[in-house]
PDB file of N, CA and C in Angstrom:
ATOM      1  N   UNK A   1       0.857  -1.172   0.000  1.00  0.00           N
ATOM      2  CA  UNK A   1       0.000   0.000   0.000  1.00  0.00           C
ATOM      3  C   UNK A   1       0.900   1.231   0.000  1.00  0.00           C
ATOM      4  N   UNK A   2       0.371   2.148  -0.775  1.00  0.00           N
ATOM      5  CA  UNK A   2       1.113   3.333  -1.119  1.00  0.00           C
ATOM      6  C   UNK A   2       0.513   4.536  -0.936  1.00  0.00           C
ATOM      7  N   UNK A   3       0.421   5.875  -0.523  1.00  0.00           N
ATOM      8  CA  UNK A   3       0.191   7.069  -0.216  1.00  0.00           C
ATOM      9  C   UNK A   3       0.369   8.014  -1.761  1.00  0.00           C
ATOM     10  N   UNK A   4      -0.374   8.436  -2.430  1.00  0.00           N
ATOM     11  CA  UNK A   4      -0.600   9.466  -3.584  1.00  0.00           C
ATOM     12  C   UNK A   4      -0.570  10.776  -3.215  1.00  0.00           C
ATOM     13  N   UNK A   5       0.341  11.550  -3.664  1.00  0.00           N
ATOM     14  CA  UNK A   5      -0.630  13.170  -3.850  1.00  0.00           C
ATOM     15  C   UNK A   5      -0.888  13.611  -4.735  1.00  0.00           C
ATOM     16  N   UNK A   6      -1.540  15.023  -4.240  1.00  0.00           N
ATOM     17  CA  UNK A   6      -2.630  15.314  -5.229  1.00  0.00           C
ATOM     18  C   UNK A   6      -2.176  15.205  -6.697  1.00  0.00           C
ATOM     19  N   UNK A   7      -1.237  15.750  -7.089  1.00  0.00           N
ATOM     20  CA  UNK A   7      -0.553  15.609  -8.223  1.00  0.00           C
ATOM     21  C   UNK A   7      -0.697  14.701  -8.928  1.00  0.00           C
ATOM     22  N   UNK A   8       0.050  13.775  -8.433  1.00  0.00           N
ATOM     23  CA  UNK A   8      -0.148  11.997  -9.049  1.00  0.00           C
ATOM     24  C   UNK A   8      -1.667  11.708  -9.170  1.00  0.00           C
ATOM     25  N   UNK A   9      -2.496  11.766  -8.200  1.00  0.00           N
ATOM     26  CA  UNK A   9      -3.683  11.198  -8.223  1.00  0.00           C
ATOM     27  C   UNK A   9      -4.794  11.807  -9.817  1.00  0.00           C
ATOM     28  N   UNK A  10      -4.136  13.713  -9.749  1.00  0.00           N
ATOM     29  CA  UNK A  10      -5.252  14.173 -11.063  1.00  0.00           C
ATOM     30  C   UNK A  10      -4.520  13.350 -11.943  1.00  0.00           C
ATOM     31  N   UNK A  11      -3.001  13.099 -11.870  1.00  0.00           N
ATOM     32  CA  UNK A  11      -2.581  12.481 -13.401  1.00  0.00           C
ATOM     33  C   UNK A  11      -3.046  11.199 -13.633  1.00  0.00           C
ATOM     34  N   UNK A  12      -3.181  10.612 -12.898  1.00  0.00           N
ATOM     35  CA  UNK A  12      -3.782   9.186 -12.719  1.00  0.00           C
ATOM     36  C   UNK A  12      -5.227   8.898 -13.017  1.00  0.00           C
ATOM     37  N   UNK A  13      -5.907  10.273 -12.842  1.00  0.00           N
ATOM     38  CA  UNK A  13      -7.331   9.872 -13.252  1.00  0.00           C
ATOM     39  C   UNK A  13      -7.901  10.965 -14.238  1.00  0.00           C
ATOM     40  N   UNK A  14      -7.071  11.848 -14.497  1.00  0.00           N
ATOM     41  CA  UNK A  14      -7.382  12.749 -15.497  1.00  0.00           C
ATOM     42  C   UNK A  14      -8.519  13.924 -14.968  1.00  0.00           C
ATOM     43  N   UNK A  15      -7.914  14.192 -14.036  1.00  0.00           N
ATOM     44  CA  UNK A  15      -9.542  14.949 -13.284  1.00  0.00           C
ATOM     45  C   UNK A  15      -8.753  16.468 -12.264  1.00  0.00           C
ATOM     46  N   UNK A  16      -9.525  17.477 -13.045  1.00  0.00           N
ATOM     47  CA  UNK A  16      -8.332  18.489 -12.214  1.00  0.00           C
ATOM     48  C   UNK A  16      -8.651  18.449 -10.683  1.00  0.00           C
ATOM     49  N   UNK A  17      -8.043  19.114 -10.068  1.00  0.00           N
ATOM     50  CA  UNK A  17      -8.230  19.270  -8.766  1.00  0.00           C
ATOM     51  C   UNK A  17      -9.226  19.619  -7.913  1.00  0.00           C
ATOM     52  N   UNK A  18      -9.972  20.705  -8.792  1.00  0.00           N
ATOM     53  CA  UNK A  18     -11.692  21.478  -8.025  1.00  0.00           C
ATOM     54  C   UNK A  18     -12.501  19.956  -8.751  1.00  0.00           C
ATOM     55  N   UNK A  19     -12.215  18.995  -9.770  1.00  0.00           N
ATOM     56  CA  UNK A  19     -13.248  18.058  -9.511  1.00  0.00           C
ATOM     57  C   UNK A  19     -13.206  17.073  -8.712  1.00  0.00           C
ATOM     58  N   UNK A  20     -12.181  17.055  -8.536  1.00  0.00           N
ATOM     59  CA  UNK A  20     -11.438  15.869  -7.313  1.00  0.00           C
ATOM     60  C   UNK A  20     -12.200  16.179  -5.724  1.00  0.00           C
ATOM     61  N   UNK A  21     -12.222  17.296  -5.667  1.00  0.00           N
ATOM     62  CA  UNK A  21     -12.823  18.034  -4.407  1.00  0.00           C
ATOM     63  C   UNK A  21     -13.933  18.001  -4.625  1.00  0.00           C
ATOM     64  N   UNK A  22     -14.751  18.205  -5.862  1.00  0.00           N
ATOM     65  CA  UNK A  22     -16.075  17.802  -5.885  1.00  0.00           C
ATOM     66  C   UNK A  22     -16.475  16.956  -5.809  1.00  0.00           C
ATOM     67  N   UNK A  23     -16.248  15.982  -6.673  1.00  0.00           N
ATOM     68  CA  UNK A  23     -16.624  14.408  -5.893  1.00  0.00           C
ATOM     69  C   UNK A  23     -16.551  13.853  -4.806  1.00  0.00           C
ATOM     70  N   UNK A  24     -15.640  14.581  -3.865  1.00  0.00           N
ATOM     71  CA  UNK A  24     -14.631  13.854  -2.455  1.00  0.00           C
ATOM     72  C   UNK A  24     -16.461  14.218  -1.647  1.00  0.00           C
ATOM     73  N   UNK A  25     -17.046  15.661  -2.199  1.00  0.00           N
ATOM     74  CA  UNK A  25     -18.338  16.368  -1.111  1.00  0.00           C
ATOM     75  C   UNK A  25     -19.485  15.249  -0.990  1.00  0.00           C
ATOM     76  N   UNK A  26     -19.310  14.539  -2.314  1.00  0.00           N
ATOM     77  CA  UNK A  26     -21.060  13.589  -2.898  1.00  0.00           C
ATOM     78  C   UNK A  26     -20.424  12.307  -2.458  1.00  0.00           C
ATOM     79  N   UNK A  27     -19.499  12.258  -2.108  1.00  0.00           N
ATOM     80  CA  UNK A  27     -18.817  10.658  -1.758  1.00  0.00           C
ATOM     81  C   UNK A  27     -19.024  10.192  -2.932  1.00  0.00           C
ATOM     82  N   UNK A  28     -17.701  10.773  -4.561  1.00  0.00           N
ATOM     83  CA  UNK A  28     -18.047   9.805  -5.389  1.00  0.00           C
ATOM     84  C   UNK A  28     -16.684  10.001  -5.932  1.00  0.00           C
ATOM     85  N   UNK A  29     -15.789  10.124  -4.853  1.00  0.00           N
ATOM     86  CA  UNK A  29     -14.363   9.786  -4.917  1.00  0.00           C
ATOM     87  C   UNK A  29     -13.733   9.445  -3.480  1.00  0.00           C
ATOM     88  N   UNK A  30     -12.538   8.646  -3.511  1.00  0.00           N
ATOM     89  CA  UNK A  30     -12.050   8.497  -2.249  1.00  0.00           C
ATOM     90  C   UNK A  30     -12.009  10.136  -1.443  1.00  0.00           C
ATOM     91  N   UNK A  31     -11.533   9.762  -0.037  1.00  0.00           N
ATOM     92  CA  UNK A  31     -10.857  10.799   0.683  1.00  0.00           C
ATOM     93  C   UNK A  31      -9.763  10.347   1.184  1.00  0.00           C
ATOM     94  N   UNK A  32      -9.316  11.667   0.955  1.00  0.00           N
ATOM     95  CA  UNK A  32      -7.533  11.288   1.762  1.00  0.00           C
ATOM     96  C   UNK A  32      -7.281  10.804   2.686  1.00  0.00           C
ATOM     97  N   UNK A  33      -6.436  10.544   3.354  1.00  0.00           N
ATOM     98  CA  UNK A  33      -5.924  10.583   4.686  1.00  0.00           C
ATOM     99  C   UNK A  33      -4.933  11.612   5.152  1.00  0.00           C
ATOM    100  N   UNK A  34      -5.077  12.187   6.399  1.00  0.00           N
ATOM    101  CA  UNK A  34      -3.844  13.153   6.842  1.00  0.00           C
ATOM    102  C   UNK A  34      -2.563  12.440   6.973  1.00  0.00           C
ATOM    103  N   UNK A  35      -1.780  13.550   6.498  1.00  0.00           N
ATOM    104  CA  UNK A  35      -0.236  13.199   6.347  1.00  0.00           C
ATOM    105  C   UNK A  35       0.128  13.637   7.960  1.00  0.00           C
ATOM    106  N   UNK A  36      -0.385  14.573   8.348  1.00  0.00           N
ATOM    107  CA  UNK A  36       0.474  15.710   9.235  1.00  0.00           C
ATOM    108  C   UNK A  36      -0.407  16.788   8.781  1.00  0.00           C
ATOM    109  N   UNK A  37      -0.173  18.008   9.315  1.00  0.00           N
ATOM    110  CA  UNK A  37      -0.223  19.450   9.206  1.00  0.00           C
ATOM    111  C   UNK A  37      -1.774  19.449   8.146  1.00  0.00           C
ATOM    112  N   UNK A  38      -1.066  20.517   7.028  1.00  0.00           N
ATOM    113  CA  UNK A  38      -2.275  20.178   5.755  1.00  0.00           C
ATOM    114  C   UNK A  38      -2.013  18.934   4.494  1.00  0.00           C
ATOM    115  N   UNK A  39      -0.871  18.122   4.931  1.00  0.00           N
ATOM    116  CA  UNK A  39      -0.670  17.487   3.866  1.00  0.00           C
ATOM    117  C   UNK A  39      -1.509  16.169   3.591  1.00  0.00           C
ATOM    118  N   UNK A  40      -1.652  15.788   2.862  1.00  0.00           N
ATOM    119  CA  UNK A  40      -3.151  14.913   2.397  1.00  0.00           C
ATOM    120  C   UNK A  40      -2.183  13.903   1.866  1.00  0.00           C
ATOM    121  N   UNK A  41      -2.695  12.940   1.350  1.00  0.00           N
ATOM    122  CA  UNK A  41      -2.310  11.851   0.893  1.00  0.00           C
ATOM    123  C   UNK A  41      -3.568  10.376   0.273  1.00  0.00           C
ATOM    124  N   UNK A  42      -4.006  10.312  -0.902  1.00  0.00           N
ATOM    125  CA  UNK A  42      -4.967   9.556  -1.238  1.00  0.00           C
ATOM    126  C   UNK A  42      -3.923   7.555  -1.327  1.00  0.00           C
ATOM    127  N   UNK A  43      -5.326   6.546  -0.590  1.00  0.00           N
ATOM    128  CA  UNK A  43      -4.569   5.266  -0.596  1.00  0.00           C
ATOM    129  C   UNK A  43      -4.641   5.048  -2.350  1.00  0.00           C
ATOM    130  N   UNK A  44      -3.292   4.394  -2.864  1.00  0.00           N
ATOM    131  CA  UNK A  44      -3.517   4.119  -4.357  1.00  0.00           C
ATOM    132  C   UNK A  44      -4.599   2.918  -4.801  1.00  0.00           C
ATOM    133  N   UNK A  45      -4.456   2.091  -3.458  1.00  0.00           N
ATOM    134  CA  UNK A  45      -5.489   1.133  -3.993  1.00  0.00           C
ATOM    135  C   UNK A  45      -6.984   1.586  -4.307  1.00  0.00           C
ATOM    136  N   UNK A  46      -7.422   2.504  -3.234  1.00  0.00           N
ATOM    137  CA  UNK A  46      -8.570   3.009  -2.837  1.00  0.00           C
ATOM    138  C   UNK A  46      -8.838   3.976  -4.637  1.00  0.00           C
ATOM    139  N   UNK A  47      -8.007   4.520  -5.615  1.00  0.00           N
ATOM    140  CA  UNK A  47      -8.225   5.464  -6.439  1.00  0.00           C
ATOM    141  C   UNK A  47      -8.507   4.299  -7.556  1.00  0.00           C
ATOM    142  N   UNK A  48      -7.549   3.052  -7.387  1.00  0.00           N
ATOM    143  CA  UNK A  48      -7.639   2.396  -8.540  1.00  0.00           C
ATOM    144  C   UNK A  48      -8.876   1.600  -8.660  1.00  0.00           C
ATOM    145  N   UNK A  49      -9.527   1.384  -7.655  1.00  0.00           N
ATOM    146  CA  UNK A  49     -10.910   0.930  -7.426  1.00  0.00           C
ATOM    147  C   UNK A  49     -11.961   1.630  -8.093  1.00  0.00           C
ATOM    148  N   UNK A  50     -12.005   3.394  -8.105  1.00  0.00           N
ATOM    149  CA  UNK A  50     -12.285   4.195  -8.446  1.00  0.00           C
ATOM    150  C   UNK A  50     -12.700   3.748  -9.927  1.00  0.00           C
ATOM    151  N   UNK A  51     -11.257   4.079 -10.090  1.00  0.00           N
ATOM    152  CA  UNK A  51     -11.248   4.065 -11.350  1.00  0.00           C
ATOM    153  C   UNK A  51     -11.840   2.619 -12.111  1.00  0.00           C
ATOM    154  N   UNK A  52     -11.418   1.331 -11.896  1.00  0.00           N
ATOM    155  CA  UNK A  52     -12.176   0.716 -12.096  1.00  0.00           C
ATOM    156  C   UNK A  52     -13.151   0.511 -11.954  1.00  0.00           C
ATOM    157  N   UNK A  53     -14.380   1.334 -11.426  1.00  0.00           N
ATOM    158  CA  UNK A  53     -15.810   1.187 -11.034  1.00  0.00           C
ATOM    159  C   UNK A  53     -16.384   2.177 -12.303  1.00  0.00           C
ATOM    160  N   UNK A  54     -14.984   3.153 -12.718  1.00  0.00           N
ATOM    161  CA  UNK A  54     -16.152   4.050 -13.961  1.00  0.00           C
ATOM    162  C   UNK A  54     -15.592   3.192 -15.138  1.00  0.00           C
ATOM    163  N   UNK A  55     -14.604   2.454 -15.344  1.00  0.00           N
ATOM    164  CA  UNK A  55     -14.618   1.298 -16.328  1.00  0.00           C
ATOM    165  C   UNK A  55     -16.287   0.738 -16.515  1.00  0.00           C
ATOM    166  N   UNK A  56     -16.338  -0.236 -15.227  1.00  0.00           N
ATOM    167  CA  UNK A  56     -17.347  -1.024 -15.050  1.00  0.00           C
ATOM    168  C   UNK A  56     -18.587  -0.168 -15.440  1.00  0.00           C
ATOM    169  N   UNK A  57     -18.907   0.945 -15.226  1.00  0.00           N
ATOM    170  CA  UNK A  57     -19.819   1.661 -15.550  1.00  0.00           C
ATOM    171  C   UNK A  57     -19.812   1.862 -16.486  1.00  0.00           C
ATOM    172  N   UNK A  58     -18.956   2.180 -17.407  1.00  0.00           N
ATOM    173  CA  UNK A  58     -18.966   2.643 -18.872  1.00  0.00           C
ATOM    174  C   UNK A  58     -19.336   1.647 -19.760  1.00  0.00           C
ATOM    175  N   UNK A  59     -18.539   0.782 -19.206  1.00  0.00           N
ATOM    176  CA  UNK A  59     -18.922  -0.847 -20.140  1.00  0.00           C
ATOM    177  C   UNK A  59     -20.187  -1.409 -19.740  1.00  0.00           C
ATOM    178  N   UNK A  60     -21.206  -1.075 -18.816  1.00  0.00           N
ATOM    179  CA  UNK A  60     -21.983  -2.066 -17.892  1.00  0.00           C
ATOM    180  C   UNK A  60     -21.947  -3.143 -17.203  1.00  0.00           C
ATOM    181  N   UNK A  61     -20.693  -3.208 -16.847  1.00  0.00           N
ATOM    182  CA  UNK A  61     -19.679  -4.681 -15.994  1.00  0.00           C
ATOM    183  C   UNK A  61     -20.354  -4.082 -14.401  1.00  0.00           C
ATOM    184  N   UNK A  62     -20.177  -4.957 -13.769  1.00  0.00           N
ATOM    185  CA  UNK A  62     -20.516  -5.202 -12.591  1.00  0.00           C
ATOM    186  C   UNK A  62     -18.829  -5.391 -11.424  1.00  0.00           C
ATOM    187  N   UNK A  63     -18.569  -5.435 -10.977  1.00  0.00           N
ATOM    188  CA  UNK A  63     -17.259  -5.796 -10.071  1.00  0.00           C
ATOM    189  C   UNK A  63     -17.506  -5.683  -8.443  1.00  0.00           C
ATOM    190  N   UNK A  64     -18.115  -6.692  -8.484  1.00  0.00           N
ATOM    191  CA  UNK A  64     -18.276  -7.070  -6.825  1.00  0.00           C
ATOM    192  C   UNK A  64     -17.162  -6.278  -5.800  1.00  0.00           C
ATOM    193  N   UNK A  65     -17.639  -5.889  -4.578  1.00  0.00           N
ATOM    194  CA  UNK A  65     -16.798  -5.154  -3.602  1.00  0.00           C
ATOM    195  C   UNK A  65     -16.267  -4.164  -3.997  1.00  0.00           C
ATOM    196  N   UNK A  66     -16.580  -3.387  -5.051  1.00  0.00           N
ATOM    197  CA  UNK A  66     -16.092  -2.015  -5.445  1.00  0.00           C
ATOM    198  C   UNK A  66     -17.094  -0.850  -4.524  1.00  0.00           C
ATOM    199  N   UNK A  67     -16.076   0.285  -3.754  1.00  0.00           N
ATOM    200  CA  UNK A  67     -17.387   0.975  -3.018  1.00  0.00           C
ATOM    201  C   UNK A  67     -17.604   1.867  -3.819  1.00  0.00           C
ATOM    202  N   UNK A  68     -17.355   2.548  -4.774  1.00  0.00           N
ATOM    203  CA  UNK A  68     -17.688   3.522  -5.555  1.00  0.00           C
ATOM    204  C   UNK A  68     -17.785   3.498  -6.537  1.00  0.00           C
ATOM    205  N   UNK A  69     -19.242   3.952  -6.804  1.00  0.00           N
ATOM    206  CA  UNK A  69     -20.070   3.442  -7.922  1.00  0.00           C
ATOM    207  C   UNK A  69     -20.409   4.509  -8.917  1.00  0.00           C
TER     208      UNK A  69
END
């Protein structure tokens, strides 16, 4: 398990930063975890799930134990 920031995470999902924060409000993206201070840190597994759930959506696949749908 690995710790992301923000950086990595928009490049990783193609999503700028004010949408990243928007989704985080509707619970339809992970949330970080605190580093310390203000520094944030998203789990990589937790994004790649993500991301595979709007696969599954796009295609109409299903993927059991995915929380975000």
């Amino acid at each position: 398990m690995r710790l992301m920031r923000l950086n990595e995470v928009k490049a990783k999902v193609g999503l700028s930063r004010s949408s990243i924060y928007r989704r985080m409000e509707t619970n339809e993206f992970p949330r970080p975890v605190s580093l310390g201070g203000r520094s944030k840190g998203w789990i990589d597994s937790e994004v790649d799930e993500w991301i595979m759930a709007r696969i599954a959506e796009d295609r109409g696949d299903t993927i059991p134990g995915l929380n975000y749908q």
